[in-house]
N, C-alpha and C. Protein backbone atom coordinates (compact mmCIF):
# COMPACT_ATOMS: atom_id res chain seq x y z
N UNK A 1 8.37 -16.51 7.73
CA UNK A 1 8.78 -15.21 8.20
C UNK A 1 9.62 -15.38 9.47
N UNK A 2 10.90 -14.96 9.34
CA UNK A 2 11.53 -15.07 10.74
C UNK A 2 10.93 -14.07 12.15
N UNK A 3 11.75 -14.19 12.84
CA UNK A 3 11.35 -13.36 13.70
C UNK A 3 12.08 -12.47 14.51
N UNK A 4 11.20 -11.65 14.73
CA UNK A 4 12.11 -9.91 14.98
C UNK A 4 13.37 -10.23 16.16
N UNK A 5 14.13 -9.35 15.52
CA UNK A 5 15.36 -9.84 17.01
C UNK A 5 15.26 -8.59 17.83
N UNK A 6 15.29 -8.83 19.40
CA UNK A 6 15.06 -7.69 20.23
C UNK A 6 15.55 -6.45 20.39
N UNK A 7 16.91 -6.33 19.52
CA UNK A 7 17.56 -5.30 19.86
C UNK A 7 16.85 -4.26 18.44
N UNK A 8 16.06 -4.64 17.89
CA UNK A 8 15.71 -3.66 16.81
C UNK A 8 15.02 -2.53 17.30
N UNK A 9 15.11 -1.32 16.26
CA UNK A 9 14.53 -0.27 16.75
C UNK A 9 13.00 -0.36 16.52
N UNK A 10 12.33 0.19 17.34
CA UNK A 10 10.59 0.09 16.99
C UNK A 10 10.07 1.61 17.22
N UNK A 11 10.73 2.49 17.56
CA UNK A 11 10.16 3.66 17.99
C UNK A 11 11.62 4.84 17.44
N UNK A 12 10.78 5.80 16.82
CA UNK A 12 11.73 7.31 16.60
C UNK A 12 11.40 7.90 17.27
N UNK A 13 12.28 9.36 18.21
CA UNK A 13 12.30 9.60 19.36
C UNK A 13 12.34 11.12 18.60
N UNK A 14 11.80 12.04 18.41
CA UNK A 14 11.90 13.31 17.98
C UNK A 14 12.30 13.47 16.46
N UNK A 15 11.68 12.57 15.34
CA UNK A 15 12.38 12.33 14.27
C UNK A 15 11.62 13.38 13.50
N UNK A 16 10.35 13.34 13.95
CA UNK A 16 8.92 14.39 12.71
C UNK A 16 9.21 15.46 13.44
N UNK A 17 9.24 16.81 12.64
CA UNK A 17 9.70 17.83 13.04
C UNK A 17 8.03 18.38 13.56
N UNK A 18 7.91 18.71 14.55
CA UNK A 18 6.45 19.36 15.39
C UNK A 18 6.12 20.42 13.80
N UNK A 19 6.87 21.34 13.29
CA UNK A 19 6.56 22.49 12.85
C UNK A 19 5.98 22.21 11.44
N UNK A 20 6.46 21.02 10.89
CA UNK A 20 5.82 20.28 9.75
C UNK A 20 4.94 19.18 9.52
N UNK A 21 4.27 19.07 10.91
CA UNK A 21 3.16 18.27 10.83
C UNK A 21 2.11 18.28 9.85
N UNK A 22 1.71 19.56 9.85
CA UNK A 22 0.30 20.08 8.43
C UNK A 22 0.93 19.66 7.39
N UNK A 23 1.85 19.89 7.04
CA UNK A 23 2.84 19.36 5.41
C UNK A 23 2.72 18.40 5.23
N UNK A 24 3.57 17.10 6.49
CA UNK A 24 3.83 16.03 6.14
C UNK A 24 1.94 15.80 5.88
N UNK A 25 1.31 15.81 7.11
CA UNK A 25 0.24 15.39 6.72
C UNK A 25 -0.98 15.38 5.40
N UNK A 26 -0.60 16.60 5.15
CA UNK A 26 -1.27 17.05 3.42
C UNK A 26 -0.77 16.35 2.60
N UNK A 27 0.97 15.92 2.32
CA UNK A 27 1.39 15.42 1.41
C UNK A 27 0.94 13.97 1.34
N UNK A 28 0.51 13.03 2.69
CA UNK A 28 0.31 12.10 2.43
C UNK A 28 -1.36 11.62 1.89
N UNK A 29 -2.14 12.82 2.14
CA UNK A 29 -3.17 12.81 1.97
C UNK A 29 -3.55 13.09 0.75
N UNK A 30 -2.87 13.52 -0.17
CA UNK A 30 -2.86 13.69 -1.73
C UNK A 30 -2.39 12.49 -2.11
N UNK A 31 -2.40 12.47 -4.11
CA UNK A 31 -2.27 11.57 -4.68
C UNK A 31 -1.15 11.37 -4.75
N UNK A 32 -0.40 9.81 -4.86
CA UNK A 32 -0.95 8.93 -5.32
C UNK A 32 -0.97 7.90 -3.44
N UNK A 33 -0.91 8.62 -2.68
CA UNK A 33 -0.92 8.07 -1.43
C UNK A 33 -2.02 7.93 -1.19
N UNK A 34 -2.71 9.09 -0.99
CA UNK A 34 -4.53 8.95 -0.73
C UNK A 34 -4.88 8.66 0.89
N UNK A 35 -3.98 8.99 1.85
CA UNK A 35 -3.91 8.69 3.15
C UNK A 35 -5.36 9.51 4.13
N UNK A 36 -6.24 9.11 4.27
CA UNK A 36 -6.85 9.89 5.14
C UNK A 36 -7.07 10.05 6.88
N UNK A 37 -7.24 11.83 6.52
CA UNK A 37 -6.90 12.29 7.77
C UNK A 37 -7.73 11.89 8.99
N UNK A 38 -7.63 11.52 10.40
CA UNK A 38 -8.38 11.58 11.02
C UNK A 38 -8.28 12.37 12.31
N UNK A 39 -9.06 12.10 13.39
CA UNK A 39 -9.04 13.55 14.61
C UNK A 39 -8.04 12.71 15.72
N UNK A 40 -6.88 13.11 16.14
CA UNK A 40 -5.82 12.68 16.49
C UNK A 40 -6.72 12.50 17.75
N UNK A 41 -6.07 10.94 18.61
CA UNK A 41 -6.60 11.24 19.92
C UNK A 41 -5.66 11.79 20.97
N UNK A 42 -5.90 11.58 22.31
CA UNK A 42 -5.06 12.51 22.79
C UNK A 42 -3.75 11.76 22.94
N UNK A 43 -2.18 12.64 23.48
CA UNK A 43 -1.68 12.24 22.93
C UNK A 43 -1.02 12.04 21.54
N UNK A 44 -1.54 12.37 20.58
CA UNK A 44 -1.27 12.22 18.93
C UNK A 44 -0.85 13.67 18.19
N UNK A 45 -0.20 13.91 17.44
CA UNK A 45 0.07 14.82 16.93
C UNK A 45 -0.75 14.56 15.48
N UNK A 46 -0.60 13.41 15.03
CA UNK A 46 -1.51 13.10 13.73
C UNK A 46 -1.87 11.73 14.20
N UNK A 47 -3.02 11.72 13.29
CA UNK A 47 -3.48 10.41 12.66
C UNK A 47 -3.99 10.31 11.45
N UNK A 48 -3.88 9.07 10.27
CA UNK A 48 -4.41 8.56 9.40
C UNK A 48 -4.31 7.58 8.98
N UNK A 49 -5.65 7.03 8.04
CA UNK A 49 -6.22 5.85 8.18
C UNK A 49 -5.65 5.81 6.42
N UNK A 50 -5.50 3.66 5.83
CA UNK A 50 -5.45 3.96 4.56
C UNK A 50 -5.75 2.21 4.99
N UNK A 51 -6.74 1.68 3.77
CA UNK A 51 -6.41 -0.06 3.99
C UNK A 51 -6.68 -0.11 5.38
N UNK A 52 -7.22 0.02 6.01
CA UNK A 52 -6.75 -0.83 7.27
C UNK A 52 -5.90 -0.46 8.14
N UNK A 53 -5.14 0.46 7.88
CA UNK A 53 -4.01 0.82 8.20
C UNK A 53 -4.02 2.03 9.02
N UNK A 54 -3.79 2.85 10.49
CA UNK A 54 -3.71 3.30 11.17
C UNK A 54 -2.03 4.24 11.20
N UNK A 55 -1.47 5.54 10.94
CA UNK A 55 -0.50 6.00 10.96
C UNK A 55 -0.85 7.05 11.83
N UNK A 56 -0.03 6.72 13.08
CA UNK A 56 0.17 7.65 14.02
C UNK A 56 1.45 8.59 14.21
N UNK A 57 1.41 9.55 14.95
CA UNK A 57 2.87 10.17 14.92
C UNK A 57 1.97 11.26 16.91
N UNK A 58 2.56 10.45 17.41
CA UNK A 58 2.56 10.90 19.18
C UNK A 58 3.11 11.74 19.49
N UNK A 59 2.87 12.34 20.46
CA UNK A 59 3.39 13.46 20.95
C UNK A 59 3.47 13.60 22.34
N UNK A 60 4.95 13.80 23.25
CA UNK A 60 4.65 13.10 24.38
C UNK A 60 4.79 14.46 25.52
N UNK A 61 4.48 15.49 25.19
CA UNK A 61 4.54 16.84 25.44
C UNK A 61 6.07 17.19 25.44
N UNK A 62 7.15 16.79 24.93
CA UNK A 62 7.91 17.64 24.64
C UNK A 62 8.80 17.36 23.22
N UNK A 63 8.29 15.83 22.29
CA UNK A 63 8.86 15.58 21.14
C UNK A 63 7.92 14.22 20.98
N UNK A 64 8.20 14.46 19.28
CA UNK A 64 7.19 13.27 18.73
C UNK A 64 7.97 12.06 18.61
N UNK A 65 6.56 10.89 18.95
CA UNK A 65 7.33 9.16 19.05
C UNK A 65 6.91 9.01 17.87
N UNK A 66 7.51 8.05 16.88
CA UNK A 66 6.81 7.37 15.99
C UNK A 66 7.06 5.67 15.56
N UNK A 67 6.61 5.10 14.86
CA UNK A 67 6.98 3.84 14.53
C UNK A 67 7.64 3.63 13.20
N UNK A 68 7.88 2.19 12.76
CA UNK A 68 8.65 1.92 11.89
C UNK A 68 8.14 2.56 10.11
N UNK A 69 6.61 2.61 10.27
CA UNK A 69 5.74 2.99 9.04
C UNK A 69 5.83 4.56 8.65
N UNK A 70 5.41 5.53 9.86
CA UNK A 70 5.91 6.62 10.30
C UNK A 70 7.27 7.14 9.77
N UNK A 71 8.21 6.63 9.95
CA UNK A 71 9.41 7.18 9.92
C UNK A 71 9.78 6.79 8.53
N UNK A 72 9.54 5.64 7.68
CA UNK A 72 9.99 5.35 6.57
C UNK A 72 8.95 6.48 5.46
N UNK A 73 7.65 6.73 6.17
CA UNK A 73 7.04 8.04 5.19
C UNK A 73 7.45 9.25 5.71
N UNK A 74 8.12 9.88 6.48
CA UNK A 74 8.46 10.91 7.32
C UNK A 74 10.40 10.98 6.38
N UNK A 75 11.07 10.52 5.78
CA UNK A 75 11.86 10.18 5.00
C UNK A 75 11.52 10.27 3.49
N UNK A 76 10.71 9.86 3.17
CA UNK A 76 10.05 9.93 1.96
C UNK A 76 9.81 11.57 2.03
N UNK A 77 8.74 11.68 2.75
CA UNK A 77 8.24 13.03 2.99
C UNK A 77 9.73 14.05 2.80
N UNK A 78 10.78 14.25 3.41
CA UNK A 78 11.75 15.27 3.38
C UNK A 78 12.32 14.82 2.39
N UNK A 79 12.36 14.03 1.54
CA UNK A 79 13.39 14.16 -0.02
C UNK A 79 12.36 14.37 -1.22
N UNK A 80 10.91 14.37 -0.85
CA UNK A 80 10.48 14.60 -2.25
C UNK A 80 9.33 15.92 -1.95
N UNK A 81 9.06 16.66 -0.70
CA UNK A 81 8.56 17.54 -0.18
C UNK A 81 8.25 19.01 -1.10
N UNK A 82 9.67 19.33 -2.18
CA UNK A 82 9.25 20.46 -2.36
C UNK A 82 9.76 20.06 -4.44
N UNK A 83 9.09 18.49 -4.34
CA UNK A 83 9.11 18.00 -5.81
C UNK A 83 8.00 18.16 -6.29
């Protein structure tokens, strides 16, 4: 596995829209994702757990941060949302 080069992006800067948080979050929590929800800590606009796996989406009181996992389901989420 090579290794990451520094100039890559690691963080989205206002990418999850605040007003569709409940959506995105329901959609991932249904099938065939199966993502479950958990109690955001502070800080967090969401959280959920899948595998092992921890998906956060932050909130830094005036727009949401997210990471690379985040944003590639937050993409998913707006093209197949009202399929």
């Amino acid at each position: 596995m090579g290794k990451r080069k520094c100039d890559e992006q690691t963080e989205w800067v206002g990418l999850v829209r605040p007003a569709e948080i409940v959506g995105f979050a329901r959609w991932l929590t249904k099938k065939p994702l199966e993502w479950m929800q958990q109690c955001p800590d502070i800080g967090e606009c969401m959280r959920l757990w899948r595998d092992g796996r921890i998906l956060v989406v932050r909130w830094d009181g005036r727009r949401t941060v997210c990471g690379r996992l985040e944003m590639a389901l937050w993409h998913t989420y707006v093209c197949f949302k009202d399929g």
